[in-house]
PDB file of N, CA and C in Angstrom:
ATOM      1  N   UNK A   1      35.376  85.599 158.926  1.00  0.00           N
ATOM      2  CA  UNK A   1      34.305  84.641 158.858  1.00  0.00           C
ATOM      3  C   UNK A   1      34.612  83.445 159.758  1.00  0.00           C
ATOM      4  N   UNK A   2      36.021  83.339 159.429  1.00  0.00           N
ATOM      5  CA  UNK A   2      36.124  81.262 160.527  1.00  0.00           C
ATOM      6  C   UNK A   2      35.985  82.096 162.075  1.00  0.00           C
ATOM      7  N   UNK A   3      36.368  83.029 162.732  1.00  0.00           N
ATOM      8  CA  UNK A   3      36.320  83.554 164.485  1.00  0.00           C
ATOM      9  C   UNK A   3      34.745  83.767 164.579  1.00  0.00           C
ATOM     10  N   UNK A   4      33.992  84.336 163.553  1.00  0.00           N
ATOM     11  CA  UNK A   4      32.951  84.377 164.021  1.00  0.00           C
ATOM     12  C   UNK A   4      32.533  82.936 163.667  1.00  0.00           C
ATOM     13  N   UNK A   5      32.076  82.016 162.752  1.00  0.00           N
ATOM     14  CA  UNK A   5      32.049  80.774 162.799  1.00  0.00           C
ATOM     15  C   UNK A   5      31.938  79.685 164.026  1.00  0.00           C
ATOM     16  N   UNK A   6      33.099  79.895 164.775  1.00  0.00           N
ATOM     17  CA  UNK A   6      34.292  79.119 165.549  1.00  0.00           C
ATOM     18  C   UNK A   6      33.834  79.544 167.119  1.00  0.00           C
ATOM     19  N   UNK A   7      34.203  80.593 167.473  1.00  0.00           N
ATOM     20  CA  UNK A   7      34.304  81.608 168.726  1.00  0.00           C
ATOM     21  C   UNK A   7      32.958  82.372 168.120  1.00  0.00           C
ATOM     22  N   UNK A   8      32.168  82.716 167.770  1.00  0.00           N
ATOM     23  CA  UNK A   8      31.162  83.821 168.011  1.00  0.00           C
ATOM     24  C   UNK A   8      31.673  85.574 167.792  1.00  0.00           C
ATOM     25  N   UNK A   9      33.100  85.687 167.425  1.00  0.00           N
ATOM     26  CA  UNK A   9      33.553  86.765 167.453  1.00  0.00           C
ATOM     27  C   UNK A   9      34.777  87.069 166.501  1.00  0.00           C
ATOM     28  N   UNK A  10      35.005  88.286 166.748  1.00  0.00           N
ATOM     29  CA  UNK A  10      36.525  88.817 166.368  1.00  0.00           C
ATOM     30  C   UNK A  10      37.565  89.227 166.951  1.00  0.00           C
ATOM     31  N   UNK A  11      38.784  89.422 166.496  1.00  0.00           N
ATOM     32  CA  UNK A  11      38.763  90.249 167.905  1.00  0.00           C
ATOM     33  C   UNK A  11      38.382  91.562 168.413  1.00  0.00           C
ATOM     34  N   UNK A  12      37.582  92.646 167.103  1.00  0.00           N
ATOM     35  CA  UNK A  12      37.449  93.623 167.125  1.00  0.00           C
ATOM     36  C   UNK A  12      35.927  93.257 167.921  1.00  0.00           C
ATOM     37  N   UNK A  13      35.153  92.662 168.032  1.00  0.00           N
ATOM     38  CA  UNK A  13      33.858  91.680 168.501  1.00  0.00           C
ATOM     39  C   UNK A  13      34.428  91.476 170.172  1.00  0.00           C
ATOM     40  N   UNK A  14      35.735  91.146 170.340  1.00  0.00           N
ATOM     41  CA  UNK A  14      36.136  90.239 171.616  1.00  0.00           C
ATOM     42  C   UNK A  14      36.278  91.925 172.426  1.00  0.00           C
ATOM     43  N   UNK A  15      37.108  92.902 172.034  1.00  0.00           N
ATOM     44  CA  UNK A  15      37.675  93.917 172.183  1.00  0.00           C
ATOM     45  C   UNK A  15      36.611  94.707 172.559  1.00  0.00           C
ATOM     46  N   UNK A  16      34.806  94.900 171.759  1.00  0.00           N
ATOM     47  CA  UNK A  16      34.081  95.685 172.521  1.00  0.00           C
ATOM     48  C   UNK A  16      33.169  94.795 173.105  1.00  0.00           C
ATOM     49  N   UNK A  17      33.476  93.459 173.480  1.00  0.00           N
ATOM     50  CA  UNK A  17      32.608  92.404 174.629  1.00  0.00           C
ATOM     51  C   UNK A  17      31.101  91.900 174.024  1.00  0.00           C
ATOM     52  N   UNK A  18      31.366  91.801 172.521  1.00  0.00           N
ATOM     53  CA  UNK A  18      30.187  91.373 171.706  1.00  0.00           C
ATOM     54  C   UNK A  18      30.257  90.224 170.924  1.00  0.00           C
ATOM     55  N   UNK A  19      29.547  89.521 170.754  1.00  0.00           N
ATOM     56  CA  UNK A  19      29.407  88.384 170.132  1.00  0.00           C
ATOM     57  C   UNK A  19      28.383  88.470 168.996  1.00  0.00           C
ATOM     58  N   UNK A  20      28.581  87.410 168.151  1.00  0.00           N
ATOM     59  CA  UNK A  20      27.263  86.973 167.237  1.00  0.00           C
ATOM     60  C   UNK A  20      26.872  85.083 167.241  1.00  0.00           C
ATOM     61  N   UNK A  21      25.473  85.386 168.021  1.00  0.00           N
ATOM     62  CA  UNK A  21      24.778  83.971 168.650  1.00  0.00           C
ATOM     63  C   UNK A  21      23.536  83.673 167.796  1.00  0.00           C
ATOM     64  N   UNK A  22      23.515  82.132 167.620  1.00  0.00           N
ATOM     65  CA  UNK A  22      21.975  81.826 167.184  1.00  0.00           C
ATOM     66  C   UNK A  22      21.006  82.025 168.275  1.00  0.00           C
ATOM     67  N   UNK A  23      19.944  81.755 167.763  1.00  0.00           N
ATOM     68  CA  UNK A  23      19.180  82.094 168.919  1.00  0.00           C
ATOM     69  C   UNK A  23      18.514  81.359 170.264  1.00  0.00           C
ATOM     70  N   UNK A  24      19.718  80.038 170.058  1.00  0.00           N
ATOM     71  CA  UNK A  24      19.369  79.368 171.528  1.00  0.00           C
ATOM     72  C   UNK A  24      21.041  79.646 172.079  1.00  0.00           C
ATOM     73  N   UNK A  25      21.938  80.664 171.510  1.00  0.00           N
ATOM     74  CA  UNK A  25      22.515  81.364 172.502  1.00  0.00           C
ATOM     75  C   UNK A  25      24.071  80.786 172.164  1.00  0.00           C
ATOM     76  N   UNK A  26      24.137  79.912 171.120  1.00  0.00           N
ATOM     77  CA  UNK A  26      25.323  78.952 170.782  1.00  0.00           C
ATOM     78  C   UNK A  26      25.847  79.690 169.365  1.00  0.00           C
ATOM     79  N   UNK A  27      27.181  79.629 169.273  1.00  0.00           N
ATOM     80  CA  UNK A  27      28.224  80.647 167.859  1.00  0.00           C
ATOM     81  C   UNK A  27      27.293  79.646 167.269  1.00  0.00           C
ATOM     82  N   UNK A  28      27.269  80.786 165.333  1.00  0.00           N
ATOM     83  CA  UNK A  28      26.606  80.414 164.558  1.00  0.00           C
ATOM     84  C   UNK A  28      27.383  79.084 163.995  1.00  0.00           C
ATOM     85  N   UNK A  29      28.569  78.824 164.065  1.00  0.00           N
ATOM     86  CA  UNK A  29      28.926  78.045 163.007  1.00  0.00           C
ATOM     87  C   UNK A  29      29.574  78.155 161.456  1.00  0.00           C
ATOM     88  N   UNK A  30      30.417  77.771 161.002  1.00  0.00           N
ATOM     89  CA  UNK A  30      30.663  77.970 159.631  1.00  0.00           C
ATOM     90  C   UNK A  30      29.739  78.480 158.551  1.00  0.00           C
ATOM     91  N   UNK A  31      29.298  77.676 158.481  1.00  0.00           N
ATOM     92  CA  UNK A  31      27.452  77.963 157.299  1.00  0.00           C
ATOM     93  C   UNK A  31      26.910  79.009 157.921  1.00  0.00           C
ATOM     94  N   UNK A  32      26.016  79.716 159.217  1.00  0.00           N
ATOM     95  CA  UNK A  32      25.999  80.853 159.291  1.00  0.00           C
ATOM     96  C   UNK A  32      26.647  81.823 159.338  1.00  0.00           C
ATOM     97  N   UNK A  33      28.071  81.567 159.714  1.00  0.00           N
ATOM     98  CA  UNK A  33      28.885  82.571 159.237  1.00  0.00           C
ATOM     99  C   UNK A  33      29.657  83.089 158.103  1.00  0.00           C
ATOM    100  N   UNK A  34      29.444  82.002 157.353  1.00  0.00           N
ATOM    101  CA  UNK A  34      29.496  82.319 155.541  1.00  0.00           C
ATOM    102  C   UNK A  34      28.306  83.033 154.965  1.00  0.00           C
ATOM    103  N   UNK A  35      26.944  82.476 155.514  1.00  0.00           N
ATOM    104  CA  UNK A  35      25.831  82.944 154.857  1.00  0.00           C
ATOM    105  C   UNK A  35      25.398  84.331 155.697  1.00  0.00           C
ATOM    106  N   UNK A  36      26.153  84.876 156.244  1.00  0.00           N
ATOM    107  CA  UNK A  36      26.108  86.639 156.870  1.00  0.00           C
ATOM    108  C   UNK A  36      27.177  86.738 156.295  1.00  0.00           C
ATOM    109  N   UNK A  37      28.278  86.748 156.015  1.00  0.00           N
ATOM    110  CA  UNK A  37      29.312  87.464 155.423  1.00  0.00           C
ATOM    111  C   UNK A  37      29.041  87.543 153.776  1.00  0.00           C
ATOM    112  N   UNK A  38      28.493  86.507 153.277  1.00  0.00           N
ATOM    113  CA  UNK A  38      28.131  86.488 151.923  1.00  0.00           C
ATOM    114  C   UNK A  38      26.951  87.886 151.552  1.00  0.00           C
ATOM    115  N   UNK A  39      25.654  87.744 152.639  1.00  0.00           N
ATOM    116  CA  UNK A  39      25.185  88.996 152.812  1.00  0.00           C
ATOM    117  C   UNK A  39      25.777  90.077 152.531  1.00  0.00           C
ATOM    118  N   UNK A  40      26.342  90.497 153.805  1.00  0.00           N
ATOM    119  CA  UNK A  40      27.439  91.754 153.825  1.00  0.00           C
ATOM    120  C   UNK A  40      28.091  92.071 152.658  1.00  0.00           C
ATOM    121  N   UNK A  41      28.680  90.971 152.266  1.00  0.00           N
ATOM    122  CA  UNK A  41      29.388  91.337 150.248  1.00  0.00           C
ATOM    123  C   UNK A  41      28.817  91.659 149.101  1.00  0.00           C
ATOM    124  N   UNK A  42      27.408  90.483 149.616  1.00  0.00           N
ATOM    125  CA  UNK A  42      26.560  91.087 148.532  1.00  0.00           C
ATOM    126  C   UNK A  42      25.721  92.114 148.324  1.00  0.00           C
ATOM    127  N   UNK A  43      25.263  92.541 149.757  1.00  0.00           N
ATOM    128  CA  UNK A  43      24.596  94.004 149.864  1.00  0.00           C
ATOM    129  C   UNK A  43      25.758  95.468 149.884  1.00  0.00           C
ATOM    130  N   UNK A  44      26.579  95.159 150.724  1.00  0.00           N
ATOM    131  CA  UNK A  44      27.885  95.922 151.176  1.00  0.00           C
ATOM    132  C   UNK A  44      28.312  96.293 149.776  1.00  0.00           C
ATOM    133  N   UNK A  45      28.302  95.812 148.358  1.00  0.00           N
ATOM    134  CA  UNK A  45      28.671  96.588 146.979  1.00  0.00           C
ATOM    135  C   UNK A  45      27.536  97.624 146.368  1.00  0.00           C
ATOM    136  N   UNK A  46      26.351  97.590 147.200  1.00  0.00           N
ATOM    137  CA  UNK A  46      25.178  98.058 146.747  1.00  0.00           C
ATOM    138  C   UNK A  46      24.901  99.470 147.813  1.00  0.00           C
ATOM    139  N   UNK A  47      25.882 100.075 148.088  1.00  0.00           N
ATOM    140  CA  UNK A  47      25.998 101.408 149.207  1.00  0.00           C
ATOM    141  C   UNK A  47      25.521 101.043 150.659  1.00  0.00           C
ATOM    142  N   UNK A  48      25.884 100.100 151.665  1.00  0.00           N
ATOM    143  CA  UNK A  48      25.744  99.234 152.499  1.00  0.00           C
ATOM    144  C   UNK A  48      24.187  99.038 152.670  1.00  0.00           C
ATOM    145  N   UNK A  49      23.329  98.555 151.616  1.00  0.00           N
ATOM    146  CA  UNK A  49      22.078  98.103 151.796  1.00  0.00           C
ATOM    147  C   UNK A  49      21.895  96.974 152.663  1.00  0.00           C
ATOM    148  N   UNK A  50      23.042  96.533 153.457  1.00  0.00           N
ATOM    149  CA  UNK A  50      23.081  95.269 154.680  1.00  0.00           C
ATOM    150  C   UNK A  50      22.495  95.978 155.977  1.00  0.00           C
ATOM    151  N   UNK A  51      22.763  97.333 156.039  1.00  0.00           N
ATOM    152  CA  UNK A  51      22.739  98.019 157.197  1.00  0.00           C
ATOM    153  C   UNK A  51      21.019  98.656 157.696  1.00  0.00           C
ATOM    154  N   UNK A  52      20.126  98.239 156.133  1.00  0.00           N
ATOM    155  CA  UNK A  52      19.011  99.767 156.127  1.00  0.00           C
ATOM    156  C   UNK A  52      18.073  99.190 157.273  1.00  0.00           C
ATOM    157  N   UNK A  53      17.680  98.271 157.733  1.00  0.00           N
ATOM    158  CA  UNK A  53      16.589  97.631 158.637  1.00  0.00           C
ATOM    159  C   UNK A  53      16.806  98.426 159.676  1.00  0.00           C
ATOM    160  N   UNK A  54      18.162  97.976 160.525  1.00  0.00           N
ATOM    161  CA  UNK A  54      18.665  98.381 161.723  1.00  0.00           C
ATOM    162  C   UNK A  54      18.081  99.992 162.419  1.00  0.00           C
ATOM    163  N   UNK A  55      17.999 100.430 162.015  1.00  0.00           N
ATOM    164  CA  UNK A  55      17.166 101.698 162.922  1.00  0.00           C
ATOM    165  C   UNK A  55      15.710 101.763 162.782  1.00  0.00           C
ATOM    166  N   UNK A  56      15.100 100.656 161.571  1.00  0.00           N
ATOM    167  CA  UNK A  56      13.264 100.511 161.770  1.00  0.00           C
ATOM    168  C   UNK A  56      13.341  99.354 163.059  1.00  0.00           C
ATOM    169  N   UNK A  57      14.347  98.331 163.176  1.00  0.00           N
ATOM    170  CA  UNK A  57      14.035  97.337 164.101  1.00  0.00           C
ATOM    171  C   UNK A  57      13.725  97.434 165.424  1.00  0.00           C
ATOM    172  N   UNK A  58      13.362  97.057 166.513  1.00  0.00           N
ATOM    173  CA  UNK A  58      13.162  96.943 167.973  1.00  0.00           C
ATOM    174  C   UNK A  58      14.433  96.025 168.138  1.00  0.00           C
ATOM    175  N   UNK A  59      14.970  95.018 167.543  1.00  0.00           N
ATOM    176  CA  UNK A  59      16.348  94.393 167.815  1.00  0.00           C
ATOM    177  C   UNK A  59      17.645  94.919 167.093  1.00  0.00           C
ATOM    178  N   UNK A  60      17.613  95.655 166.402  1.00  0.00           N
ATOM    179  CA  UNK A  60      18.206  96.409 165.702  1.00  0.00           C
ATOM    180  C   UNK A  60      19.399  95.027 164.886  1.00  0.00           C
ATOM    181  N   UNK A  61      18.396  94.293 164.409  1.00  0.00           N
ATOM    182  CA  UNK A  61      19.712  93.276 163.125  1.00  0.00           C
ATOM    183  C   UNK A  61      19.307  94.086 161.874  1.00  0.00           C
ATOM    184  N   UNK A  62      20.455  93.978 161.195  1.00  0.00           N
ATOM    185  CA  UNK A  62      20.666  94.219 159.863  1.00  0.00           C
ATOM    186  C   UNK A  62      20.462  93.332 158.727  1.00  0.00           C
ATOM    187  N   UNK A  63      20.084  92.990 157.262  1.00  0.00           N
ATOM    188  CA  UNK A  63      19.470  91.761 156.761  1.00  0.00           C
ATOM    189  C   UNK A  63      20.681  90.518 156.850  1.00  0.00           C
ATOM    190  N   UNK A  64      22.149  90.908 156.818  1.00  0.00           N
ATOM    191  CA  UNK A  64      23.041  89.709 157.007  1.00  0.00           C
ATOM    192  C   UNK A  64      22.388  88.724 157.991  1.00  0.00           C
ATOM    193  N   UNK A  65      22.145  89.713 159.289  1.00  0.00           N
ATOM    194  CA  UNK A  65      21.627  89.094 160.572  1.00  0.00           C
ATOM    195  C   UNK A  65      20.634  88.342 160.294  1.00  0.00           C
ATOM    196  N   UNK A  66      19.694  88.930 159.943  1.00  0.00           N
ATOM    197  CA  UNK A  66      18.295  88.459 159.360  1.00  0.00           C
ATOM    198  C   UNK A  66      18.178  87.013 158.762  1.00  0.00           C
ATOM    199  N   UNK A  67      19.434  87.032 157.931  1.00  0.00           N
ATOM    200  CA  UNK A  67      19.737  85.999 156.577  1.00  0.00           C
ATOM    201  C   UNK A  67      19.819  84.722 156.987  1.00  0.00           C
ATOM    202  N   UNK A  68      20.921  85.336 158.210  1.00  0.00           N
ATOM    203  CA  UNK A  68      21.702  83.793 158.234  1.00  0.00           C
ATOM    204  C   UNK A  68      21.471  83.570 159.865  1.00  0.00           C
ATOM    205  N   UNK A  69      20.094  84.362 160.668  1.00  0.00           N
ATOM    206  CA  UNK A  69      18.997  83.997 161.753  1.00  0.00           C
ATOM    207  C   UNK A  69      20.459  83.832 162.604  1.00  0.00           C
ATOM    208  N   UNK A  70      21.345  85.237 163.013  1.00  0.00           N
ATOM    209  CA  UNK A  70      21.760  85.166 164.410  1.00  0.00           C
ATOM    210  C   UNK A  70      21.672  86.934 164.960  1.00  0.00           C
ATOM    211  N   UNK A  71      22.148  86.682 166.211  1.00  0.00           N
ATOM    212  CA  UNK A  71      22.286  88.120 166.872  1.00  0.00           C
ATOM    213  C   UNK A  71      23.325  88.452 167.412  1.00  0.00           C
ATOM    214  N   UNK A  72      23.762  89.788 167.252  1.00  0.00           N
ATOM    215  CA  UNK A  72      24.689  90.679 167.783  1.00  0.00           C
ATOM    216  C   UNK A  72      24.550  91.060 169.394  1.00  0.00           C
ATOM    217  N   UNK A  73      25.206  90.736 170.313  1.00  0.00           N
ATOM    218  CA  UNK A  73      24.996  90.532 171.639  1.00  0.00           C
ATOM    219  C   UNK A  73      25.747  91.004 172.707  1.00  0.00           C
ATOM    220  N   UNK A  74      26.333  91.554 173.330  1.00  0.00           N
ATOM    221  CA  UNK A  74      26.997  91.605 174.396  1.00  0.00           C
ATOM    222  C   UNK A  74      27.361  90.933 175.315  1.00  0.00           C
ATOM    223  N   UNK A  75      28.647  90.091 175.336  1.00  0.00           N
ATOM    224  CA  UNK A  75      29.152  89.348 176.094  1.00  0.00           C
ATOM    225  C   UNK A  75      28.915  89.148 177.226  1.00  0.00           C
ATOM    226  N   UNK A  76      28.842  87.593 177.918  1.00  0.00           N
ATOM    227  CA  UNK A  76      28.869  88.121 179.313  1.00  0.00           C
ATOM    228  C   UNK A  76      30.595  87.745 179.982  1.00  0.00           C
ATOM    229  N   UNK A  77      31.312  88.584 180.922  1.00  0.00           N
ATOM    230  CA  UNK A  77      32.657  88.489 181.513  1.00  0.00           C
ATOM    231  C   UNK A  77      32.920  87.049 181.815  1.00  0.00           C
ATOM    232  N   UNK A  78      34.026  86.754 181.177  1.00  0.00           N
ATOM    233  CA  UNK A  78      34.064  85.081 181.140  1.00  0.00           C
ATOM    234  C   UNK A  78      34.209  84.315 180.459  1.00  0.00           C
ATOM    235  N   UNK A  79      33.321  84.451 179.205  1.00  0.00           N
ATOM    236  CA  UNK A  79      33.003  83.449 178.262  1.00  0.00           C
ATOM    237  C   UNK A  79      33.575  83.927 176.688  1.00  0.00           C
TER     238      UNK A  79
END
């Protein structure tokens, strides 16, 4: 939760060149990154009901994403 918070990532995030951004393009921050991980825990005990959106979507977020209004992104080399 604090790398994505902090940095936008993990290192498993840094490792396949992806990030998680609000949507003017800046890391979510502490509070969005508590309030998607809180998601994830709280759906993630319920047979990953965090995940079910993601293949009806055209952006493909999941409700964590949804929750706490950021996106899963692909890095650009550099940053």
């Amino acid at each position: 939760m604090y790398p994505v918070g902090r940095w936008g990532q993990t290192l498993g995030k840094y490792v396949m060149s992806i990030r998680v951004v609000t949507g003017s393009g800046q890391v979510p921050g502490q509070g969005k990154a508590f309030g998607r991980a809180f998601i994830v825990a709280l759906l993630g005990a319920l047979l990953f009901l965090h995940w079910w959106p993601v293949p009806f979507r055209l952006d493909r977020r999941g409700m964590h994403d949804l929750a706490a209004d950021v996106w899963v992104v692909r890095s650009v080399t550099g940053q």
